[in-house]
Protein backbone atom coordinates (compact mmCIF):
# COMPACT_ATOMS: atom_id res chain seq x y z
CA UNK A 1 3.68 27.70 -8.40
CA UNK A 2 4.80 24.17 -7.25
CA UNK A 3 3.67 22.52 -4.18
CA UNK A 4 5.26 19.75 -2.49
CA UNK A 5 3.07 17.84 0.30
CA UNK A 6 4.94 15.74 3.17
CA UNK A 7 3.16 12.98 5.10
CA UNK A 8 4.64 10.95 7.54
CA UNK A 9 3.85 9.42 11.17
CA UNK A 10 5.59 10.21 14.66
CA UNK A 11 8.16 8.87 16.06
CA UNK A 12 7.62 5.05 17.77
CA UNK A 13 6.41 5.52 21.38
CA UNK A 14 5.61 9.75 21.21
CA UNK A 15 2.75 10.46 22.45
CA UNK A 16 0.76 11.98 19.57
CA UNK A 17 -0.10 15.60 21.64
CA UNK A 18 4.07 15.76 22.25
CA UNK A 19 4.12 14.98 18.43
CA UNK A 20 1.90 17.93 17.28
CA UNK A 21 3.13 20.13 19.61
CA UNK A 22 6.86 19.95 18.27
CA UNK A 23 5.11 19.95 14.38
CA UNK A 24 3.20 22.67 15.58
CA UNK A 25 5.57 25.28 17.28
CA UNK A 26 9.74 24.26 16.67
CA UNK A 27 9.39 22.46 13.51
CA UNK A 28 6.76 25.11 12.21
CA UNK A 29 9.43 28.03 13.10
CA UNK A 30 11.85 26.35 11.00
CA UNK A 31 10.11 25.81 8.26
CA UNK A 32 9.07 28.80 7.48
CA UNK A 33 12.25 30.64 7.65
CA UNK A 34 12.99 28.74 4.45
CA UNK A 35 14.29 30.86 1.31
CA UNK A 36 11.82 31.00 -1.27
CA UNK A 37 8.62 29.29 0.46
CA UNK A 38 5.52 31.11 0.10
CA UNK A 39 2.82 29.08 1.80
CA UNK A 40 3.10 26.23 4.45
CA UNK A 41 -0.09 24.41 5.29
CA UNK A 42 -0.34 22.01 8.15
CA UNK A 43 -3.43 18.99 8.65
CA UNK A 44 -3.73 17.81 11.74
CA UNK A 45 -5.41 14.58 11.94
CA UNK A 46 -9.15 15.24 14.11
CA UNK A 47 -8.68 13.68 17.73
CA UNK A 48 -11.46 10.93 16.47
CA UNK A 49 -8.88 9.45 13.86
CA UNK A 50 -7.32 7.46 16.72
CA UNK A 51 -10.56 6.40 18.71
CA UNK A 52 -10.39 3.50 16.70
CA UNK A 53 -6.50 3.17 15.84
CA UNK A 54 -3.96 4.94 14.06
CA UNK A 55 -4.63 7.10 11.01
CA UNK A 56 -2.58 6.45 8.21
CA UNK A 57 -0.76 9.45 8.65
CA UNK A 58 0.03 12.09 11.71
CA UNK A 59 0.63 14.67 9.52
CA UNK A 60 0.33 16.40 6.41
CA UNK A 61 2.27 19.32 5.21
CA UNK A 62 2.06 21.52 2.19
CA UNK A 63 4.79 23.79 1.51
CA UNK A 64 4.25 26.17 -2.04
CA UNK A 65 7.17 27.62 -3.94
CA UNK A 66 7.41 29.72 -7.73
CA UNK A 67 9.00 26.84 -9.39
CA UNK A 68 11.13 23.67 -8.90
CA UNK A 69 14.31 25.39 -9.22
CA UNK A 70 13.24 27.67 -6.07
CA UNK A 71 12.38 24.19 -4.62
CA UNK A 72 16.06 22.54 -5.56
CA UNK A 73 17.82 26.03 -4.48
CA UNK A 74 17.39 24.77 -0.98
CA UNK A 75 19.84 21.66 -1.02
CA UNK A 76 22.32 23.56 0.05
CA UNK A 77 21.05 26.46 2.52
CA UNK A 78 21.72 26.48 6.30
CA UNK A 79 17.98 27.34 6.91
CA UNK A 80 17.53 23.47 5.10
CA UNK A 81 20.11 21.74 6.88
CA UNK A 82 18.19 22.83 9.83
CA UNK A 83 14.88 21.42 8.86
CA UNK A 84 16.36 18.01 8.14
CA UNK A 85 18.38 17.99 11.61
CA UNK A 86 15.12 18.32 13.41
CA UNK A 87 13.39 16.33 11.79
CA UNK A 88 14.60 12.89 13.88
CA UNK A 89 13.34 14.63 16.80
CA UNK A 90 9.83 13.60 16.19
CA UNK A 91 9.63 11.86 12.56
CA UNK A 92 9.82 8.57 12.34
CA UNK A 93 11.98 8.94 8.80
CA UNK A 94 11.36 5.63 7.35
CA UNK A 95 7.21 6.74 7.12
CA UNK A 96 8.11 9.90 5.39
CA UNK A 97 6.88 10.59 1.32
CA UNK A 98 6.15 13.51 -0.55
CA UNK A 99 4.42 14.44 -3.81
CA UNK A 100 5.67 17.29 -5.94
CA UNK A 101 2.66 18.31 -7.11
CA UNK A 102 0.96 21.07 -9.76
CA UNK A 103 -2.16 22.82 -7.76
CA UNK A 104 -5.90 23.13 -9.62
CA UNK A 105 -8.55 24.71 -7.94
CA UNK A 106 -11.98 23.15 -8.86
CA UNK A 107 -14.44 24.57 -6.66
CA UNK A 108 -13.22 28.09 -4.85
CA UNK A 109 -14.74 29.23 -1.91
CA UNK A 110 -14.19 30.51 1.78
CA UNK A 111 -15.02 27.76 4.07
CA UNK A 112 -15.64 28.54 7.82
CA UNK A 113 -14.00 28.71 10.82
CA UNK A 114 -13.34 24.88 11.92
CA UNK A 115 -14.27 23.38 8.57
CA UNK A 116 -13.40 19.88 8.17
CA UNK A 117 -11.06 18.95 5.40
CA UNK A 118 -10.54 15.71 3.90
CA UNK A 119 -6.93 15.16 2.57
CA UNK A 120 -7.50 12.37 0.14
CA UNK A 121 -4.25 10.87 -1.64
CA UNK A 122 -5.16 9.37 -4.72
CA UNK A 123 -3.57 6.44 -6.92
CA UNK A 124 -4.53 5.51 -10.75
CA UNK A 125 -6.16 1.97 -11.82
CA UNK A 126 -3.23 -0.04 -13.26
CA UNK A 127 -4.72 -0.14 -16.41
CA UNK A 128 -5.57 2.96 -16.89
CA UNK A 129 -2.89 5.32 -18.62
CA UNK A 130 -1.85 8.25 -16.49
CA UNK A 131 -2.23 10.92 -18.88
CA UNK A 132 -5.89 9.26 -19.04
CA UNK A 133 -6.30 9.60 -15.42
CA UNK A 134 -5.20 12.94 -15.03
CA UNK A 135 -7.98 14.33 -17.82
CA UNK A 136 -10.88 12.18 -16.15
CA UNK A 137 -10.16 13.37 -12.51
CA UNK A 138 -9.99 16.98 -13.65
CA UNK A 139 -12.28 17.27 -16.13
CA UNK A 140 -14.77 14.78 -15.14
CA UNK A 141 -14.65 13.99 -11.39
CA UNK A 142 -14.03 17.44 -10.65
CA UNK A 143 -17.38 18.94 -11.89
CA UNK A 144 -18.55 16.59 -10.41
CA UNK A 145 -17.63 16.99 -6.70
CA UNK A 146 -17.37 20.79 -7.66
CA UNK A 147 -21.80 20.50 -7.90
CA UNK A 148 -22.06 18.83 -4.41
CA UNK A 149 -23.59 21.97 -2.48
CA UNK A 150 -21.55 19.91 0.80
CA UNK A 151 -18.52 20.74 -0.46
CA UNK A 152 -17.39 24.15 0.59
CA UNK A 153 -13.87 24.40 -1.32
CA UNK A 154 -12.19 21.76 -3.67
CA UNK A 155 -8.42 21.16 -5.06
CA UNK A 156 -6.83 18.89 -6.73
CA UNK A 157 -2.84 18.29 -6.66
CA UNK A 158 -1.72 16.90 -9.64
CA UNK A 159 2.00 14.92 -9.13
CA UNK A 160 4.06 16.11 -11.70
CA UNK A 161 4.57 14.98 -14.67
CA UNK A 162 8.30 14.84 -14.61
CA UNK A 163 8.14 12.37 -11.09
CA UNK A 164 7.88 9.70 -13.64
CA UNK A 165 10.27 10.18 -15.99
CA UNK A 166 12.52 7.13 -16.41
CA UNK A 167 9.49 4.97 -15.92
CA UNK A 168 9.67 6.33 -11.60
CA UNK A 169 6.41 5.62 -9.56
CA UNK A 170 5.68 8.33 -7.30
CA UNK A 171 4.28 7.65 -3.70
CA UNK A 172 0.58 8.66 -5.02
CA UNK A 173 -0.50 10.42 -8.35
CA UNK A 174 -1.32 13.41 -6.10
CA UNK A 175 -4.00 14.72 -3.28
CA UNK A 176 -7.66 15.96 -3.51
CA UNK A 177 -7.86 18.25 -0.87
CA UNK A 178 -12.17 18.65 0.11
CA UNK A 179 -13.54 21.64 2.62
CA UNK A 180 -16.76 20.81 4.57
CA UNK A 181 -18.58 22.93 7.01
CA UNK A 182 -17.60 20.37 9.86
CA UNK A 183 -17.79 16.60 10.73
CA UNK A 184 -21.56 16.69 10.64
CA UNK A 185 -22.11 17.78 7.23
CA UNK A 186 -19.43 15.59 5.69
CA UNK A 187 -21.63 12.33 7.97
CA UNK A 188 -24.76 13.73 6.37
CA UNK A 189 -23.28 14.12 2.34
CA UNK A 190 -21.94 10.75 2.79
CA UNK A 191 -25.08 9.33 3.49
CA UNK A 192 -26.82 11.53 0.35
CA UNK A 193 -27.15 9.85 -3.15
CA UNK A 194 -25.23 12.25 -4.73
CA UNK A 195 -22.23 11.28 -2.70
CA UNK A 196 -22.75 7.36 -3.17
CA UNK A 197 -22.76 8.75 -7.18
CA UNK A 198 -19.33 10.69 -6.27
CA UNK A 199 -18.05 7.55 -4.63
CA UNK A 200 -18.94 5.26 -7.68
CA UNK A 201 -17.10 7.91 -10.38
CA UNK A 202 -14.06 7.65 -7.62
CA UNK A 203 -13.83 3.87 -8.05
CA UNK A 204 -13.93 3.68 -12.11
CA UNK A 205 -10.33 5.84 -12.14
CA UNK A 206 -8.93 5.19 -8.78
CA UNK A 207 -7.16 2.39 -6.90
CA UNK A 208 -8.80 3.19 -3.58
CA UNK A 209 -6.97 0.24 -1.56
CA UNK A 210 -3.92 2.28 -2.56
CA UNK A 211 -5.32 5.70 -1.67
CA UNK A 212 -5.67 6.76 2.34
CA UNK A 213 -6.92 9.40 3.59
CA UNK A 214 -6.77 11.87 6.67
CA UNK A 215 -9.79 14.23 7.82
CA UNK A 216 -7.97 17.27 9.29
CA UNK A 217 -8.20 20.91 10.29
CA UNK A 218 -6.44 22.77 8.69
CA UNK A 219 -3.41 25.23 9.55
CA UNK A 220 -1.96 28.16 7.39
CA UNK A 221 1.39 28.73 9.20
CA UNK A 222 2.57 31.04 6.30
CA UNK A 223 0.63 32.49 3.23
C-alpha cells in the first residue's frame, strides 16, 4: 500500500474555523468517494499552534491506496475532477505539496482517545546519501524513538524511491508521524534526557531548518 500525504495552508483572509470546517465536512465527503482509496487521515493543527502565529501548515492529509497505478487511475475520474474543483474554495494552491510515500510502522500501539500526534516532515543532510539516510532513520533512529515509553505509536513514511528519479527533489524525504498520550506528556518527554538523546540522533541525519512540523489530532475519515 502507497500513501500520499497533502499539506497545504488556507486560503488568504479565511478564517481558520471556516477553513476546517469546509476540510472537515464538503471536502472530506469528496474525498472519500474516490475510486480505489482505502484510508483518509486528517491532522488538524491544536488551537495553540496559532497563539503565537501561524503553523507551517493548516492541514495535513493522508490518503492510502494498493499501489501507484490505483493512485494514477484517478487522473481521469469524475469523482477526481471534483476534488480538484473544490479545492480553490478554501486552498490556497500555491502552498500545496505532497509526498508519495511507502508506510513503516516502528512502534505499534493503540493510543487514546485525544492523543496528541506530532506530524514531523523530515529532510536529509546534504551530504549525506539518501539511500544512507533512509537505513539510519529506520534502522537506527527508529529503535530508538520506538524505546521512549512517551511514545504511544510510531511511523515512519518513507518518500519513494522513484520521486527522484531523473535527479527530482521531492518536497521532504517523507513524515514521522509520533502518538503521545496528550500535550502534557509530550511537554514532560521533551524535557527528559532520553528525548534531548532522541533530539541529538535527529540532528546527525536530518536538516531540521528544512523539516516543520505540526502537532495535531488526528482524524480517520475512512479506514
Amino acid at each position: 500500500m502507497v500513501k500520499i500525504v497533502i499539506f497545504f495552508k488556507r486560503l488568504p483572509g479565511m478564517s481558520v474555523e471556516a477553513f476546517q470546517e469546509h476540510w472537515r465536512t464538503t471536502h472530506a465527503d469528496i474525498i472519500v468517494g474516490l475510486p480505489g482509496i482505502r484510508r483518509y487521515v486528517q491532522n488538524v493543527p491544536l488551537p495553540t499552534a496559532y497563539r503565537k502565529g501561524e503553523p507551517p501548515f493548516d492541514a495535513v492529509a493522508e490518503s492510502s491506496f494498493d499501489d501507484t497505478q490505483a493512485m494514477k487511475a484517478l487522473a481521469s475520474t469524475p469523482e477526481y475532477a471534483a476534488v480538484l474543483a473544490d479545492e480553490p474554495n478554501f486552498i490556497d494552491r500555491a502552498t500545496m505539496g505532497s509526498i508519495i510515500t511507502e508506510e513503516h510502522v516502528v512502534k505499534d500501539g493503540e493510543p487514546p482517545a485525544g492523543a496528541v500526534k506530532s506530524v514531523d516532515f523530515v529532510t536529509h543532510k546534504a551530504q549525506m546519501p539518501i539511500d544512507e539516510f533512509f537505513r539510519y532513520w529506520r534502522e537506527v533512529h527508529g529503535p530508538l524513538m520506538a524505546a521512549a515509553p512517551a511514545v504511544r505509536r510510531y511511523l515512519q513514511c518513507h518518500t519513494r524511491r522513484s520521486a527522484y528519479a531523473s535527479g527530482r527533489t521531492p518536497a521532504y524525504d517523507g513524515a514521522a508521524m509520533s502518538w503521545f498520550d496528550s500535550t502534557q506528556a509530550l511537554r514532560e518527554a521533551a524535557a527528559t534526557p532520553e528525548f534531548a538523546r532522541l533530539r541529538e540522533d535527529v540532528a546527525s541525519f536530518v536538516a531540521r531548518e528544512r523539516s516543520p512540523f505540526v502537532l495535531a489530532s488526528e482524524r480517520v475519515v475512512l479506514g
